[in-house]
Protein backbone atom coordinates (compact mmCIF):
# COMPACT_ATOMS: atom_id res chain seq x y z
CA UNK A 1 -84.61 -90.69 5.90
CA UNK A 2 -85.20 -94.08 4.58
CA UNK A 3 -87.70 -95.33 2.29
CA UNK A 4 -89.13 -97.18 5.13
CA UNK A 5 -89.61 -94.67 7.78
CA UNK A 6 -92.31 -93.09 8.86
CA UNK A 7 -93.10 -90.30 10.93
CA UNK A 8 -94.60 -90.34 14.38
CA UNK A 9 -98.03 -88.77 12.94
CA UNK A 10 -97.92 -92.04 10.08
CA UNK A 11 -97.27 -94.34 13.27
CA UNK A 12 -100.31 -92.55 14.97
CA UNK A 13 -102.72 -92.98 11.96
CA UNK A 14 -101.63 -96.36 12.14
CA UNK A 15 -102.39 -97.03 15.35
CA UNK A 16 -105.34 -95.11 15.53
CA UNK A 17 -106.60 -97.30 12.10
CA UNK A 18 -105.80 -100.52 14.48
CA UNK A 19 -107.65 -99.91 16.97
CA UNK A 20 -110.41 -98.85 14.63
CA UNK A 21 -110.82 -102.57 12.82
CA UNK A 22 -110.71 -103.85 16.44
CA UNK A 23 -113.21 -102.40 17.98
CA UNK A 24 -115.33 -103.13 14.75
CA UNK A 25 -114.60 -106.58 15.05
CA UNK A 26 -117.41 -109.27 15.99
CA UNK A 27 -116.49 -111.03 19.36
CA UNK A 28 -116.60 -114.51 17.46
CA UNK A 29 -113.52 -112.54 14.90
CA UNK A 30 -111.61 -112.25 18.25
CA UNK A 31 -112.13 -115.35 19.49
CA UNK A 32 -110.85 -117.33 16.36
CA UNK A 33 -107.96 -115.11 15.88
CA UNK A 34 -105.93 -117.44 18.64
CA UNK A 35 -107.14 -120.48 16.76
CA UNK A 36 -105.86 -119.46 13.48
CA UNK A 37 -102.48 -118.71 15.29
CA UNK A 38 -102.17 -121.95 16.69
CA UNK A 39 -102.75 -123.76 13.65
CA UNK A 40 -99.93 -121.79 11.91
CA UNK A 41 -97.76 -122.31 14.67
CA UNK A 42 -97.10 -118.68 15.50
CA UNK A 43 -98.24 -119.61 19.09
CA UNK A 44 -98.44 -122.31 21.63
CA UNK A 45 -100.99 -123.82 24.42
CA UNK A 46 -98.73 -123.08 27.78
CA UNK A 47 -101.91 -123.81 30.20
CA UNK A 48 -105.55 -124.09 29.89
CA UNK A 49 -108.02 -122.44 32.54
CA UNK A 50 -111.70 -123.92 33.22
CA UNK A 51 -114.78 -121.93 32.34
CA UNK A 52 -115.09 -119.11 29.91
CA UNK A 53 -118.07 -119.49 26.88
CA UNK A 54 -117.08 -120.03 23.12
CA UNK A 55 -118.18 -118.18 20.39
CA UNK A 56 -120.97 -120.63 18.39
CA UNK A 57 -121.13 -118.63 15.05
């Protein structure tokens, strides 16, 4: 096996880990994370929908 490879129980403790800093996440966190991937240009702006609230913190 490779240095790099990992087993499917390493891939599950990743995942799990994830999904653990998520959830623990503040709702304004997840709200900025698109904004601080269009401003590095790892994504673009396709359409914009009306509505929704912002995050003010």
């Amino acid at each position: 096996m490779s240095r790099n490879s990992r087993s499917f129980y390493d891939l599950i403790g990743a995942f799990e880990t994830g999904v653990m800093l998520f959830s623990s996440a503040g709702s304004c966190n997840i709200e900025r994370a698109p904004d601080t991937l269009l401003a590095r240009e790892f994504i673009e702006i396709a359409d914009v929908e009306a509505g929704g609230g912002r995050c003010t913190a």
